[in-house]
C-alpha atoms as a PDB file:
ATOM      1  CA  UNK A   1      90.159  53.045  70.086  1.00  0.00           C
ATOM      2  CA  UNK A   2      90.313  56.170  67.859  1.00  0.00           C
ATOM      3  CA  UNK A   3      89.644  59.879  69.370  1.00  0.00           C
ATOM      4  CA  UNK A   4      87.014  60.351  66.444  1.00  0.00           C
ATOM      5  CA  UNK A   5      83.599  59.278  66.622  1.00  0.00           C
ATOM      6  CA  UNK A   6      83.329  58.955  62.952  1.00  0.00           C
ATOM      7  CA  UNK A   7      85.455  56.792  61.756  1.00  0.00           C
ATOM      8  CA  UNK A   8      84.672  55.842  57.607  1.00  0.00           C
ATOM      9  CA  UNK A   9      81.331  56.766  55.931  1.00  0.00           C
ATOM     10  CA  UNK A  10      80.244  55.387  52.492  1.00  0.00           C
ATOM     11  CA  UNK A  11      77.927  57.639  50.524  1.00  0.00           C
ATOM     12  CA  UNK A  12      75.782  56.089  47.893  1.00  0.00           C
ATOM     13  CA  UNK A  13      75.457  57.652  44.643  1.00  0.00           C
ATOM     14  CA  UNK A  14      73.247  56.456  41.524  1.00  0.00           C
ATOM     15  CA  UNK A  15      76.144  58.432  38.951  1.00  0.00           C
ATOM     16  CA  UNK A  16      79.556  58.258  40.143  1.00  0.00           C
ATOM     17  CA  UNK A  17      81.448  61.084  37.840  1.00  0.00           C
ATOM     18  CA  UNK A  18      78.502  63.619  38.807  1.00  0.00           C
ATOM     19  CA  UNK A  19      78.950  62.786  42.252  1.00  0.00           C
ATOM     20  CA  UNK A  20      82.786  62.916  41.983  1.00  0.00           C
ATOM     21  CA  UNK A  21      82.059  66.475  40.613  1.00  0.00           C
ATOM     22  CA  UNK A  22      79.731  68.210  43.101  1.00  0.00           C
ATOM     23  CA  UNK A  23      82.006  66.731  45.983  1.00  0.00           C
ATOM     24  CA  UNK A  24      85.053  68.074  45.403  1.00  0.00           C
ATOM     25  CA  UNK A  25      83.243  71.753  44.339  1.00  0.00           C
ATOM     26  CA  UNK A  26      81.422  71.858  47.563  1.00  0.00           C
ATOM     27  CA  UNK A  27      84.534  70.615  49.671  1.00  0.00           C
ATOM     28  CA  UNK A  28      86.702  72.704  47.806  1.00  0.00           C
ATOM     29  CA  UNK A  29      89.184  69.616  47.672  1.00  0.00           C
ATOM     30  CA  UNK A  30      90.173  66.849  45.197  1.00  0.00           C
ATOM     31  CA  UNK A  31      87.786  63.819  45.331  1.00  0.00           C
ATOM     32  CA  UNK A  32      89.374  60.655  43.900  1.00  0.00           C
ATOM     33  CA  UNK A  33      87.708  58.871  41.382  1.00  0.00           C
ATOM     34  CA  UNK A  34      89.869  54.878  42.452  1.00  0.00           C
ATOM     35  CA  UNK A  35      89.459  50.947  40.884  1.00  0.00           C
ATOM     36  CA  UNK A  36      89.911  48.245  43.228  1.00  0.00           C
ATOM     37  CA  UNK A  37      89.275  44.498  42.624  1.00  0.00           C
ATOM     38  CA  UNK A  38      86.702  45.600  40.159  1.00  0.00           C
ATOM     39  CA  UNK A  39      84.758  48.055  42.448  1.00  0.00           C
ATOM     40  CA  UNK A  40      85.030  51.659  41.621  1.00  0.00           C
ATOM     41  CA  UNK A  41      84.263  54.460  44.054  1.00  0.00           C
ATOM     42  CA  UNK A  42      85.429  58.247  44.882  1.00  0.00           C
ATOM     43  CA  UNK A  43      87.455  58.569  47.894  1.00  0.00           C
ATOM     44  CA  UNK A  44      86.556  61.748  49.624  1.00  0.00           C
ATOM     45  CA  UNK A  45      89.967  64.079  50.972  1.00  0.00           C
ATOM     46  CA  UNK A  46      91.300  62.952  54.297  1.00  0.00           C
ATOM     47  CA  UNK A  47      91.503  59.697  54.209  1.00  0.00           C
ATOM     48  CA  UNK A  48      94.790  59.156  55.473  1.00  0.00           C
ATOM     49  CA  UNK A  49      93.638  60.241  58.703  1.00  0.00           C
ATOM     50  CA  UNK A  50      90.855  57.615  58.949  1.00  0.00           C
ATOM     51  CA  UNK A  51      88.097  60.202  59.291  1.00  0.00           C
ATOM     52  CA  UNK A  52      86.860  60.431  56.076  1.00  0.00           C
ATOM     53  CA  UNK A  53      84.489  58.029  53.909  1.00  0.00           C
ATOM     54  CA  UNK A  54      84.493  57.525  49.722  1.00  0.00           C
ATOM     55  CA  UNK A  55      81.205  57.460  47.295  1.00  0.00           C
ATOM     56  CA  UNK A  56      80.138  54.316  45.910  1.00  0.00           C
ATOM     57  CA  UNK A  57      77.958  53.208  43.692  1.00  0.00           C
ATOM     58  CA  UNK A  58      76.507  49.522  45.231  1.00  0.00           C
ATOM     59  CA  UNK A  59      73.147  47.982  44.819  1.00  0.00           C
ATOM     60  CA  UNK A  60      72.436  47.571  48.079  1.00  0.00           C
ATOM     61  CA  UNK A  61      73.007  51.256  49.295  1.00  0.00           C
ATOM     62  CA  UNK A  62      70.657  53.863  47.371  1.00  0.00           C
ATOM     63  CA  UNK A  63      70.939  57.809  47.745  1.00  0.00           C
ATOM     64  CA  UNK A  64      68.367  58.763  50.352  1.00  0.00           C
ATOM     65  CA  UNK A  65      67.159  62.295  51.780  1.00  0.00           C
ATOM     66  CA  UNK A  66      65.816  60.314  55.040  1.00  0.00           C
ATOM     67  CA  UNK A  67      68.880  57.794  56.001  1.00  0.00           C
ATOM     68  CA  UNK A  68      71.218  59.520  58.391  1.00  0.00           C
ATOM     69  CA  UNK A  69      72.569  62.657  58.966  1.00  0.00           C
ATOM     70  CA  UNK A  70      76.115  63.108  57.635  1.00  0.00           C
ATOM     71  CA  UNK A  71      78.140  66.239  58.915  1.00  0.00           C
ATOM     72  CA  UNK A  72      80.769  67.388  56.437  1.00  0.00           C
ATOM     73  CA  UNK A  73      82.961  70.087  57.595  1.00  0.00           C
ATOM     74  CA  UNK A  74      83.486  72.547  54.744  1.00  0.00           C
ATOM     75  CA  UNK A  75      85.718  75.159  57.491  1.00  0.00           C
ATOM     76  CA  UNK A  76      86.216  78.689  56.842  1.00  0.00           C
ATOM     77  CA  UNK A  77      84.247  78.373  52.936  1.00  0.00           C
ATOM     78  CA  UNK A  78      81.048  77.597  54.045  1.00  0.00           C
ATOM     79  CA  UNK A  79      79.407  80.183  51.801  1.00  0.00           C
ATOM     80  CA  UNK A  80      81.250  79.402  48.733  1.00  0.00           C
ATOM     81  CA  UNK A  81      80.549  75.625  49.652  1.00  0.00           C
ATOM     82  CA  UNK A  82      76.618  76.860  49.629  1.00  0.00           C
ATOM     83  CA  UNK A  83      77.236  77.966  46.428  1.00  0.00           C
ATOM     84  CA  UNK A  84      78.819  75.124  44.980  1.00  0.00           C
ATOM     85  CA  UNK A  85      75.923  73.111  46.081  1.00  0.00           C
ATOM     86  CA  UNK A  86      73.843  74.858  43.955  1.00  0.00           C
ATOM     87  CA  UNK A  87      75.853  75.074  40.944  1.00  0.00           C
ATOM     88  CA  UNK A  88      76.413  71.183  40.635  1.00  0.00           C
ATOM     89  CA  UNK A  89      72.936  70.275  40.906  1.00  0.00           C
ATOM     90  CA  UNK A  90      72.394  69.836  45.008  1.00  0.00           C
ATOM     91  CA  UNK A  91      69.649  72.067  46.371  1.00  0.00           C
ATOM     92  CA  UNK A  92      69.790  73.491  49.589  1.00  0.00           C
ATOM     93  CA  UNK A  93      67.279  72.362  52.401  1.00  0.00           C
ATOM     94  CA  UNK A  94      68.228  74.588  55.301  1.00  0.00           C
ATOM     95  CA  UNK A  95      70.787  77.778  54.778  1.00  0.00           C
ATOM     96  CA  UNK A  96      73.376  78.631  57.047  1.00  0.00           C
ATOM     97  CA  UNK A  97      72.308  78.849  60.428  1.00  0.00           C
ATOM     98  CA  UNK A  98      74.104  78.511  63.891  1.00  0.00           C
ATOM     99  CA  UNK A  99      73.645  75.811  66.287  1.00  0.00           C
ATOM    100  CA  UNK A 100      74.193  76.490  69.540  1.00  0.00           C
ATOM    101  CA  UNK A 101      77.743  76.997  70.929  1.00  0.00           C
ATOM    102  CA  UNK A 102      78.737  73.951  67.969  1.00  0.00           C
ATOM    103  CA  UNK A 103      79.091  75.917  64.777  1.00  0.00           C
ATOM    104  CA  UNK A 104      77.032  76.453  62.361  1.00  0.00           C
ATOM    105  CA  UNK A 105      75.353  74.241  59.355  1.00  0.00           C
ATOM    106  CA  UNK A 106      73.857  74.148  56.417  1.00  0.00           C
ATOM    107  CA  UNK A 107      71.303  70.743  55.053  1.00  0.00           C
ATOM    108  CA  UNK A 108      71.466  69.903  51.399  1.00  0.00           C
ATOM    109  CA  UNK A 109      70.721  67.447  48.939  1.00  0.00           C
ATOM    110  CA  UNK A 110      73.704  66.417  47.078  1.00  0.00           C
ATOM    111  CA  UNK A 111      73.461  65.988  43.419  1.00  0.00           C
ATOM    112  CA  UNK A 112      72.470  62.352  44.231  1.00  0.00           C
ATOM    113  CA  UNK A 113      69.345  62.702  46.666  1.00  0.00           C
ATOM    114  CA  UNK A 114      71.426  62.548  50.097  1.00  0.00           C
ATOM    115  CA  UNK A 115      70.914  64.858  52.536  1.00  0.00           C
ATOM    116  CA  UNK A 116      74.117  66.304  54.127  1.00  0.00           C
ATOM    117  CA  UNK A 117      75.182  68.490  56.491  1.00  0.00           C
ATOM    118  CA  UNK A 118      77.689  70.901  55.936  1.00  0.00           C
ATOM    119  CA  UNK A 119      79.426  72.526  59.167  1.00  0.00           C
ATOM    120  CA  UNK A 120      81.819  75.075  59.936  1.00  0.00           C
ATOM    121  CA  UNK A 121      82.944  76.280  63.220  1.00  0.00           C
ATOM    122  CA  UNK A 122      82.516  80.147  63.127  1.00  0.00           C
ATOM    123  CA  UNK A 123      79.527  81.456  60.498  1.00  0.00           C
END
């Protein structure tokens, strides 16, 4: 069994490239746009350590503000990854603000409709 609770997460996204885009500003890291077996989707950093997820683009999964919470950690650049949000078309639901002895986080709307977390250890 793996020591991480999260193990994959797929993020649905109604334009792939935009999504691609606000990603890797707010993360502050490559996203990679990949083709597989006809099926493209944009596979979020980390994923050789099996904690990490991709975006796709699938009928059945549609961008959502009310589906579950997703906690991205953005580390020491949470401002800047504030920032991005809003400069690649996300808006920002809840600022930075601490929660309890576990860090601190932010709630957005990605330039898609999701709402994300975004969490970093020490404000």
């Amino acid at each position: 069994m793996s020591k991480n609770i999260l193990g994959w997460v797929d993020i649905p996204v109604a334009n792939l490239k935009r999504a691609i885009k606000f990603y890797s500003a707010v993360l502050g890291a490559k996203v990679t746009h990949r083709k597989m077996a006809g099926f493209e989707f944009g596979l979020l950093p980390y994923y050789q350590s099996k904690v990490s997820g991709c975006l796709v683009k699938i009928k059945d999964n549609k961008p959502s503000k009310n589906g579950p919470m997703i906690y991205l950690s953005v580390g020491p650049h949470h401002d800047r990854a504030e920032k991005a949000v809003l400069k690649n078309r996300g808006k920002i639901l809840l600022k930075k603000h601490q929660i309890g002895p576990h860090g601190f986080r932010s709630v957005i709307l990605d330039s898609e409709g999701n709402r994300i977390a975004l969490h970093s250890d020490k404000g």
